[in-house]
PDB file of N, CA and C in Angstrom:
ATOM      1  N   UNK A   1      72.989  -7.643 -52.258  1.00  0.00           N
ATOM      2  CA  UNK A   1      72.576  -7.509 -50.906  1.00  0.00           C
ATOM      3  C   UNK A   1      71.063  -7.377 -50.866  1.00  0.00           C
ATOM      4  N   UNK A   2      70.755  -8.088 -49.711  1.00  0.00           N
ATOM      5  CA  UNK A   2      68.869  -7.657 -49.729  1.00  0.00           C
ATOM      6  C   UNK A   2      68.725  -6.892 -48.861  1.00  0.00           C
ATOM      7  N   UNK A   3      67.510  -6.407 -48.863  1.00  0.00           N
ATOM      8  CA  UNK A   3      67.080  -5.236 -48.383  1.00  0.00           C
ATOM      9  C   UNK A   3      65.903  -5.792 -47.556  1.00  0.00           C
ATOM     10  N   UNK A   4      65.876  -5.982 -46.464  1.00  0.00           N
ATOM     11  CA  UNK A   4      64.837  -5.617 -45.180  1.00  0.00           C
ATOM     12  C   UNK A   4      63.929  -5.213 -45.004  1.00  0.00           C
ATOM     13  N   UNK A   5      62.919  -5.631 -45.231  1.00  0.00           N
ATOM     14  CA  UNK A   5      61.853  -4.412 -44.933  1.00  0.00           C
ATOM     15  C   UNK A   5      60.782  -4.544 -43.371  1.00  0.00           C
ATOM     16  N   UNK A   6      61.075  -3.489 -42.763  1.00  0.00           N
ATOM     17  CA  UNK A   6      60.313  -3.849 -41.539  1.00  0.00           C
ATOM     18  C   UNK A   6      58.673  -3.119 -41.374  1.00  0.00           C
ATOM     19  N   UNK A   7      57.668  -4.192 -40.805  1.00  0.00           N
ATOM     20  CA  UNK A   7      56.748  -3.228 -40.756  1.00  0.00           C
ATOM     21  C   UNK A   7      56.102  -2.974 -39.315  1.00  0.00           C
ATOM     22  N   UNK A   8      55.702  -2.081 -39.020  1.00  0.00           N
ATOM     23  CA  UNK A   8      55.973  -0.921 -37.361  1.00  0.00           C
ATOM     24  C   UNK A   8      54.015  -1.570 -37.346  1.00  0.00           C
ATOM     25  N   UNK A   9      54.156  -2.304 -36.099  1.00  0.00           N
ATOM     26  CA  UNK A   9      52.269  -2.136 -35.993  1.00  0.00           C
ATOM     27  C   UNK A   9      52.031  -1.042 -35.876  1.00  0.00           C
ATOM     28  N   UNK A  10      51.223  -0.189 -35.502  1.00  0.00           N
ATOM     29  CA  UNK A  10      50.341   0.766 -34.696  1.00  0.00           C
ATOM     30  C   UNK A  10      49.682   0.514 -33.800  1.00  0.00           C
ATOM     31  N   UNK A  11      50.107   1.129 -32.358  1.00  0.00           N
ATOM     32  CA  UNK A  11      49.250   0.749 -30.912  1.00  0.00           C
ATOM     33  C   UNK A  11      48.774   1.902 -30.596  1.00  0.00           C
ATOM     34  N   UNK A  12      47.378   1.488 -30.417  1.00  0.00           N
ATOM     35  CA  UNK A  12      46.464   2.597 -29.769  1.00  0.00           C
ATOM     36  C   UNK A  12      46.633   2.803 -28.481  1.00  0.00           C
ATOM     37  N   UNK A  13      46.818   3.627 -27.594  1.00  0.00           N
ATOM     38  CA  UNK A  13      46.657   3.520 -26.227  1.00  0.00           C
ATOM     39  C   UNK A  13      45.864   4.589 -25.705  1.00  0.00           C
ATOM     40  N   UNK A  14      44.661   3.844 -25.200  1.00  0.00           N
ATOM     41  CA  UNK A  14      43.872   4.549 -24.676  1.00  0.00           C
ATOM     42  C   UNK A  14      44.177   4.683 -23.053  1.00  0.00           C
ATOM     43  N   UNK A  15      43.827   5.869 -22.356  1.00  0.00           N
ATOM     44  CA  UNK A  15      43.997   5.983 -20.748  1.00  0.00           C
ATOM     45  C   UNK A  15      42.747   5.192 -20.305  1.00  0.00           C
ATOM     46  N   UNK A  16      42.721   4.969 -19.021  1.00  0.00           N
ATOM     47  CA  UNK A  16      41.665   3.651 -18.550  1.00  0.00           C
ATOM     48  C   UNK A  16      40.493   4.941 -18.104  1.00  0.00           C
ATOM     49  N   UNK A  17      39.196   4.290 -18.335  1.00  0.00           N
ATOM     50  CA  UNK A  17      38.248   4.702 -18.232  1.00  0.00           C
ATOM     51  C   UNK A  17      37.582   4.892 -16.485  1.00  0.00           C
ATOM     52  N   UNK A  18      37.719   6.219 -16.332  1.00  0.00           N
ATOM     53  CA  UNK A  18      37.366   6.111 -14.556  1.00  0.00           C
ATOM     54  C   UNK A  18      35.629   5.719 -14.605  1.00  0.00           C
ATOM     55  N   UNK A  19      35.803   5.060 -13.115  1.00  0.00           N
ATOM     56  CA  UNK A  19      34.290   4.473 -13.209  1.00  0.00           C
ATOM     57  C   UNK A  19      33.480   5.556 -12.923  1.00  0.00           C
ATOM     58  N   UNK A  20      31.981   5.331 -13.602  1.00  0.00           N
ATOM     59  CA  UNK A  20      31.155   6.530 -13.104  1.00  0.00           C
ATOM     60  C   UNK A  20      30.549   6.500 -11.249  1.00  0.00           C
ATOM     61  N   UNK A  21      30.515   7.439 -11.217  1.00  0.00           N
ATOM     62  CA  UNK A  21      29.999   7.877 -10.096  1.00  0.00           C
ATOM     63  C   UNK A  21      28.374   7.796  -9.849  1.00  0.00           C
ATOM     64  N   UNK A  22      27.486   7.409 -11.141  1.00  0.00           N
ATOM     65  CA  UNK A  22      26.252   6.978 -10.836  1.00  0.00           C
ATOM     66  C   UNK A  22      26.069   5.596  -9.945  1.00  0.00           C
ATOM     67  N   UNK A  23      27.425   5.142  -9.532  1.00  0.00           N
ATOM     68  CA  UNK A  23      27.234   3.636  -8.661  1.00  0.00           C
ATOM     69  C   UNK A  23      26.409   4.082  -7.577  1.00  0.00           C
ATOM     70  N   UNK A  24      27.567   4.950  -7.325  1.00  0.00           N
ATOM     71  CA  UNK A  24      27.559   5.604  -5.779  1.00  0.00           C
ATOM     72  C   UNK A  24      26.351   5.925  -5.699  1.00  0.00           C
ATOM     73  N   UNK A  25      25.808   7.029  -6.428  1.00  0.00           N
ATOM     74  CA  UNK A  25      24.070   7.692  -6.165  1.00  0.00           C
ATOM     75  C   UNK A  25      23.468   6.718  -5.556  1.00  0.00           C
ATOM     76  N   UNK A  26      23.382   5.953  -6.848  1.00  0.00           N
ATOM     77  CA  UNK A  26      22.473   4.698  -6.669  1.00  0.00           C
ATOM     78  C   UNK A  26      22.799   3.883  -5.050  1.00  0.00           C
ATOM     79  N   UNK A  27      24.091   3.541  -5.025  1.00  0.00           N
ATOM     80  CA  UNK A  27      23.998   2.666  -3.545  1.00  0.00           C
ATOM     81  C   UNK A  27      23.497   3.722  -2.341  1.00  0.00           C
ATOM     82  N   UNK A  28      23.617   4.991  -2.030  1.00  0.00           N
ATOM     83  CA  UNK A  28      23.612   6.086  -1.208  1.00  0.00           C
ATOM     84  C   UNK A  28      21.967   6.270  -1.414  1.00  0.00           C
ATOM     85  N   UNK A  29      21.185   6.117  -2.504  1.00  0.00           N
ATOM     86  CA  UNK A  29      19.891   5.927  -2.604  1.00  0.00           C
ATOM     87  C   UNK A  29      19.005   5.319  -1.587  1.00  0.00           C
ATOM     88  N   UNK A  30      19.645   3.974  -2.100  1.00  0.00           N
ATOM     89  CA  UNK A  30      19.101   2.981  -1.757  1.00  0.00           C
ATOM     90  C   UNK A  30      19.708   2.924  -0.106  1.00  0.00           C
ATOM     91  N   UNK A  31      20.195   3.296   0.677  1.00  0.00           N
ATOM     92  CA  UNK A  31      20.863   3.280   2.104  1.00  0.00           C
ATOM     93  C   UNK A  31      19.577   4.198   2.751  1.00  0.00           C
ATOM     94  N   UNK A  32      19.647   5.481   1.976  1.00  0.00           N
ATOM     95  CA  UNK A  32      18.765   6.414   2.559  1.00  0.00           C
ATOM     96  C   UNK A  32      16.808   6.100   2.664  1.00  0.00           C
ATOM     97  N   UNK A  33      16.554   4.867   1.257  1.00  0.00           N
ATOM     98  CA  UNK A  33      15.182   4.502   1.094  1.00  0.00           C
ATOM     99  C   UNK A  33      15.418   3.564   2.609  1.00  0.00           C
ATOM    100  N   UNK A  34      16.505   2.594   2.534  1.00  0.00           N
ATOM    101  CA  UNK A  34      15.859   1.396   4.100  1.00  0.00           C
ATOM    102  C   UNK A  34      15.835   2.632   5.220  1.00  0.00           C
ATOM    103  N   UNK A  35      16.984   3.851   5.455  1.00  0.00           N
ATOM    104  CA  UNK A  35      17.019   3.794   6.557  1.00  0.00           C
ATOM    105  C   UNK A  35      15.712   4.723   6.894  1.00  0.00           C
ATOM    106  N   UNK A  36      15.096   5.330   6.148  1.00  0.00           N
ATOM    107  CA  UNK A  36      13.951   6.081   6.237  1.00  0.00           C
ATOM    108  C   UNK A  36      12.479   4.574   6.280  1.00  0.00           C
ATOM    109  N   UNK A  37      12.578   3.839   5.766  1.00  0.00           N
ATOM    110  CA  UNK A  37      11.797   2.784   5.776  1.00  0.00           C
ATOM    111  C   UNK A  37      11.943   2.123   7.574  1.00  0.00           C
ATOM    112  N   UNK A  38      13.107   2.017   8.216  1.00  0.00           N
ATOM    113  CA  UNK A  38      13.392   1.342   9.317  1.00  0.00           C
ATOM    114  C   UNK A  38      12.910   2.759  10.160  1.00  0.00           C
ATOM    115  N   UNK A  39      13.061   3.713   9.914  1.00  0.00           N
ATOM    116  CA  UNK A  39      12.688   4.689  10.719  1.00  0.00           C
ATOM    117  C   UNK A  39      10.829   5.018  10.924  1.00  0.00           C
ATOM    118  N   UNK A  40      10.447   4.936   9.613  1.00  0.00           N
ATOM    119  CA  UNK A  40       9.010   4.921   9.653  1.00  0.00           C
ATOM    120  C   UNK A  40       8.083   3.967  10.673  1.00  0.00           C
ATOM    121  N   UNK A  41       8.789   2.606  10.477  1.00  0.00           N
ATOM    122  CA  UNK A  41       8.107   1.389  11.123  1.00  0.00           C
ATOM    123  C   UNK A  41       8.571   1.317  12.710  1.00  0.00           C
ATOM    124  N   UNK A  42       9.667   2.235  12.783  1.00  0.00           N
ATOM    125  CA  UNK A  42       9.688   2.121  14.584  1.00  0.00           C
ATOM    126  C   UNK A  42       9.190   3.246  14.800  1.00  0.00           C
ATOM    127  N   UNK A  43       8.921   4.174  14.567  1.00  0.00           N
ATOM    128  CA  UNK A  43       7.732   5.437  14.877  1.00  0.00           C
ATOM    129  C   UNK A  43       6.490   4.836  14.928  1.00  0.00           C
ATOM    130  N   UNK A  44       6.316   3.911  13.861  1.00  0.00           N
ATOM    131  CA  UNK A  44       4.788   3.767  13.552  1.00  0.00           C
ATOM    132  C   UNK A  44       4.374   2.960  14.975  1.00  0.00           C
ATOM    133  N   UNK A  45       5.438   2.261  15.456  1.00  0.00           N
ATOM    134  CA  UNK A  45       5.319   1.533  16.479  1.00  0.00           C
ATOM    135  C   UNK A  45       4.517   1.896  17.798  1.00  0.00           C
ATOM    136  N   UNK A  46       5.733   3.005  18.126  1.00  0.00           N
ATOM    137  CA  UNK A  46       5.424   3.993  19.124  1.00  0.00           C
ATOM    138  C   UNK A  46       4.261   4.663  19.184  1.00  0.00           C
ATOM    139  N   UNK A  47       4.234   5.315  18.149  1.00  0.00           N
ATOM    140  CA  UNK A  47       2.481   6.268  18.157  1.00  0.00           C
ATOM    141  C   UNK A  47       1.848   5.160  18.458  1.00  0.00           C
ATOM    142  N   UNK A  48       1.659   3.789  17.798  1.00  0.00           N
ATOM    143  CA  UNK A  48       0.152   3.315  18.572  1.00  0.00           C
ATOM    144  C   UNK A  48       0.293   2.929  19.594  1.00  0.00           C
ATOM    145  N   UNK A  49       1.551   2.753  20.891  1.00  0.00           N
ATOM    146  CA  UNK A  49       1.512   2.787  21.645  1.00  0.00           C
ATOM    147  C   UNK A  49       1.192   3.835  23.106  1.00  0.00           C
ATOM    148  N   UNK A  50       1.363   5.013  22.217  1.00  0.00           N
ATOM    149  CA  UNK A  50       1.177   6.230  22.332  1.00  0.00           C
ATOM    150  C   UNK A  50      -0.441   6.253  22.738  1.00  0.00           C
ATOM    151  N   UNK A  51      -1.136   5.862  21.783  1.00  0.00           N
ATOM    152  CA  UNK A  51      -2.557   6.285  22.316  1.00  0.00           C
ATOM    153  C   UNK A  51      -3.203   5.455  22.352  1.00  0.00           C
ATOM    154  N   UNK A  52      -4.334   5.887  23.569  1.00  0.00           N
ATOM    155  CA  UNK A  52      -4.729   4.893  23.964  1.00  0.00           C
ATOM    156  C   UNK A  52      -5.974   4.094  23.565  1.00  0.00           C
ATOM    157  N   UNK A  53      -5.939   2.867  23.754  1.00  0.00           N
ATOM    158  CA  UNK A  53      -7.122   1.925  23.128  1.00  0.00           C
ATOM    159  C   UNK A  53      -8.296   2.289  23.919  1.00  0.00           C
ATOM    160  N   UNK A  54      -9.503   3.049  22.778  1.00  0.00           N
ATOM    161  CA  UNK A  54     -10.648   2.767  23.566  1.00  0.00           C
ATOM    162  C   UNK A  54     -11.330   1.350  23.259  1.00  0.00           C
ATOM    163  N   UNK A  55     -11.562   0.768  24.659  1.00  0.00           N
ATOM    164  CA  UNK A  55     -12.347  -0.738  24.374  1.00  0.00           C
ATOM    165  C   UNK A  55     -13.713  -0.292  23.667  1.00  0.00           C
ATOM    166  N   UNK A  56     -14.162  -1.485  22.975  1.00  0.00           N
ATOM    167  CA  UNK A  56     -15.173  -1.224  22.695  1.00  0.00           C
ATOM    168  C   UNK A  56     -16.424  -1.141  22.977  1.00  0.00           C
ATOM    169  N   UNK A  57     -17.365  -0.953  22.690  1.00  0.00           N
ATOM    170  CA  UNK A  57     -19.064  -1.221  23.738  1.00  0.00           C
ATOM    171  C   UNK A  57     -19.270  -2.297  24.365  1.00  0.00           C
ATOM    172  N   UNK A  58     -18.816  -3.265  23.232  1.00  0.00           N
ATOM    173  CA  UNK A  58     -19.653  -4.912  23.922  1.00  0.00           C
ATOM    174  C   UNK A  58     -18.621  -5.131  24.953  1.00  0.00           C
ATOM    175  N   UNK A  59     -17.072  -5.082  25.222  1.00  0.00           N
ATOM    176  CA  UNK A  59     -16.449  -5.158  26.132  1.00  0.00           C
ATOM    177  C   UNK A  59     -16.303  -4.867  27.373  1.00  0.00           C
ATOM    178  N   UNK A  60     -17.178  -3.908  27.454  1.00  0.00           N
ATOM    179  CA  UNK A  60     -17.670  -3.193  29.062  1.00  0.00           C
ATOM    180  C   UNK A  60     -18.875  -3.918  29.391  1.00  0.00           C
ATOM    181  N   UNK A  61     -19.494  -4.761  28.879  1.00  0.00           N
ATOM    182  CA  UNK A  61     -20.444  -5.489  29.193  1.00  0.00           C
ATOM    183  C   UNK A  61     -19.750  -6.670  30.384  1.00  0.00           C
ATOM    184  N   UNK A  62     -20.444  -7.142  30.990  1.00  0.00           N
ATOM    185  CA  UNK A  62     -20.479  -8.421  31.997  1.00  0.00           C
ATOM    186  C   UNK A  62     -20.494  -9.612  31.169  1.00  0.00           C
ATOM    187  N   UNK A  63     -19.203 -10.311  31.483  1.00  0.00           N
ATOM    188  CA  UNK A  63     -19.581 -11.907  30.492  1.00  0.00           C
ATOM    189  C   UNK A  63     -20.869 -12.503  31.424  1.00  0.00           C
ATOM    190  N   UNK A  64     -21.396 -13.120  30.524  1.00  0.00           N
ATOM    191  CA  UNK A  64     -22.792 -13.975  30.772  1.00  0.00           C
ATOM    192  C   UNK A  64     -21.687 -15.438  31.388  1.00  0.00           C
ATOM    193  N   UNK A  65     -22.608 -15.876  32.389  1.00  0.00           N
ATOM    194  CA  UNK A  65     -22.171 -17.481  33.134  1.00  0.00           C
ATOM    195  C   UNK A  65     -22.571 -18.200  31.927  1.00  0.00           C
ATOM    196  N   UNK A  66     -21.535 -19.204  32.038  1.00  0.00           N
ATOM    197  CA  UNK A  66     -21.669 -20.056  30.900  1.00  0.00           C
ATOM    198  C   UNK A  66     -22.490 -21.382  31.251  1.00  0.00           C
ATOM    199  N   UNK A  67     -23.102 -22.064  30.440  1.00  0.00           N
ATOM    200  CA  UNK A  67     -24.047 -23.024  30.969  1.00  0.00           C
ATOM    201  C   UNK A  67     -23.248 -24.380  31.182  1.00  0.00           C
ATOM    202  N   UNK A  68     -23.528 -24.942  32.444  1.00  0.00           N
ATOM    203  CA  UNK A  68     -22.438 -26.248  32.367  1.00  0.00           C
ATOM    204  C   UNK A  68     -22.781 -27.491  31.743  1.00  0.00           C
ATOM    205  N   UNK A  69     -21.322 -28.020  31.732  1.00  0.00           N
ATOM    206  CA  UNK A  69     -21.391 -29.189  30.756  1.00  0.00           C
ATOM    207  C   UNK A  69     -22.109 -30.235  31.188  1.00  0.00           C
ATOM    208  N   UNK A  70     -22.913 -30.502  30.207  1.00  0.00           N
ATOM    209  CA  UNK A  70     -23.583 -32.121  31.232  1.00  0.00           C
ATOM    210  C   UNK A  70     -23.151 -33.622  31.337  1.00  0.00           C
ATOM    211  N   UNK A  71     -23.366 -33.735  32.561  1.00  0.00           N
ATOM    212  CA  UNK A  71     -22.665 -35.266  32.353  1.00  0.00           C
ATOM    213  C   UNK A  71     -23.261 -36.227  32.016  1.00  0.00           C
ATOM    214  N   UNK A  72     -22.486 -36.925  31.552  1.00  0.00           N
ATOM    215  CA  UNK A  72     -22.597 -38.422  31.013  1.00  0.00           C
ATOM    216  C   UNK A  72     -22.010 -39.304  32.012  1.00  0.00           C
ATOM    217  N   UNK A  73     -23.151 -39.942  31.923  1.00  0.00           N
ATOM    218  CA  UNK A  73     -22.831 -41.688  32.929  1.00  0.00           C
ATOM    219  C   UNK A  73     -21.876 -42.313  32.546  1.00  0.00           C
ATOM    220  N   UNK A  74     -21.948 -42.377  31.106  1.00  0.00           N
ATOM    221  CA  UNK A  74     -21.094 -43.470  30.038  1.00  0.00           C
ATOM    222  C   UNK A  74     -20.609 -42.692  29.209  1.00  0.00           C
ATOM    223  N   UNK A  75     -19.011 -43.528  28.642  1.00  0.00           N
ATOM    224  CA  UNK A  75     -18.624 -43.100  27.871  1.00  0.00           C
ATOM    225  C   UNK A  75     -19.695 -42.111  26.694  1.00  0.00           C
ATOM    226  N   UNK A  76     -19.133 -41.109  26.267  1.00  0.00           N
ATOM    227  CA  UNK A  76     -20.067 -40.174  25.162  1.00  0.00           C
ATOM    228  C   UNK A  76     -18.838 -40.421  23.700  1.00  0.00           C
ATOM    229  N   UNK A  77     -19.797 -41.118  22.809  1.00  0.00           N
ATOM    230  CA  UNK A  77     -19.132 -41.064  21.686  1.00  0.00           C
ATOM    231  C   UNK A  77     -19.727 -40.256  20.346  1.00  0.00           C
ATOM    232  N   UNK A  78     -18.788 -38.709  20.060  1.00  0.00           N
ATOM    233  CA  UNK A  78     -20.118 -38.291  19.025  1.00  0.00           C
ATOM    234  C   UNK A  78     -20.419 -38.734  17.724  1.00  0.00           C
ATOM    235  N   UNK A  79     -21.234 -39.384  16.942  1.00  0.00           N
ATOM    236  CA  UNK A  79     -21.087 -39.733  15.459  1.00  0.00           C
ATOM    237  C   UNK A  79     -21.427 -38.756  14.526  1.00  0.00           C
ATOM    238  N   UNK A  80     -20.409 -38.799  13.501  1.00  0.00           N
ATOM    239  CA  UNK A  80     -20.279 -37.885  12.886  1.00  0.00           C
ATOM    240  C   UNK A  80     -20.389 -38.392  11.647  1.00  0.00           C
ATOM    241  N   UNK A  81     -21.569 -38.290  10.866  1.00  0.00           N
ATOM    242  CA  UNK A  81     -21.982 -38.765   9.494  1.00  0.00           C
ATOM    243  C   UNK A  81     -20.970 -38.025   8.370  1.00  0.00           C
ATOM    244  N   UNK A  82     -20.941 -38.802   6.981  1.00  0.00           N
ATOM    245  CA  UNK A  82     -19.885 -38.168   6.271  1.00  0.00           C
ATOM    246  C   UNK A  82     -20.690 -38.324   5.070  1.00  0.00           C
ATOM    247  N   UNK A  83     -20.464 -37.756   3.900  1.00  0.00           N
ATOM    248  CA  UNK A  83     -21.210 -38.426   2.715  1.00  0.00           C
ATOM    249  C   UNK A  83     -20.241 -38.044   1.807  1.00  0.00           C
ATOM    250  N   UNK A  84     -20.076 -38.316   0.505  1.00  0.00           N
ATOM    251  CA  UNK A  84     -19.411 -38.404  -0.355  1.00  0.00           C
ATOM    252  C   UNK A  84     -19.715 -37.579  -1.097  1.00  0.00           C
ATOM    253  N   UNK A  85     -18.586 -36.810  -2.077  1.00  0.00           N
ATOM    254  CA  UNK A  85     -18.575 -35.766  -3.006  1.00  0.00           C
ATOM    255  C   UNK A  85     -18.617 -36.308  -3.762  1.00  0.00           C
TER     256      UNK A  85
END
């Protein structure tokens, strides 16, 4: 009679690895950097609407009349010389 011989693998079984929780930080980070970023730039908005523009010196001045255009009888063609680089 023969004899049999059986051989048994060995299975490791490991339990599954829970994911870390540094995802989260990180996405909750980054939520809190835009929404403080979106918050800055509509404040920033407001304050300069907030106060008011002083014009400047030359702006309180009187525009000067402008000198008028002169006419031409005939067509005006301007020439415009060019020279080479």
């Amino acid at each position: 009679m023969e004899l049999k011989t059986y051989v048994m693998a060995e299975i490791h079984v490991q339990s599954k690895k829970q994911s870390s929780n540094a995802s989260w930080i990180w996405i909750i980070a980054a939520l809190l950097v835009a929404a403080a970023l979106v918050y800055y730039l509509m404040n920033r908005n407001k304050e300069q609407e907030a106060t008011p523009a002083i014009p400047p010196a030359a702006s309180k001045l009187e525009p000067k009349v402008r000198p008028q255009q002169p006419q031409h009888n005939e067509p005006f063609i301007p020439v415009v010389y060019m020279r080479s680089v």
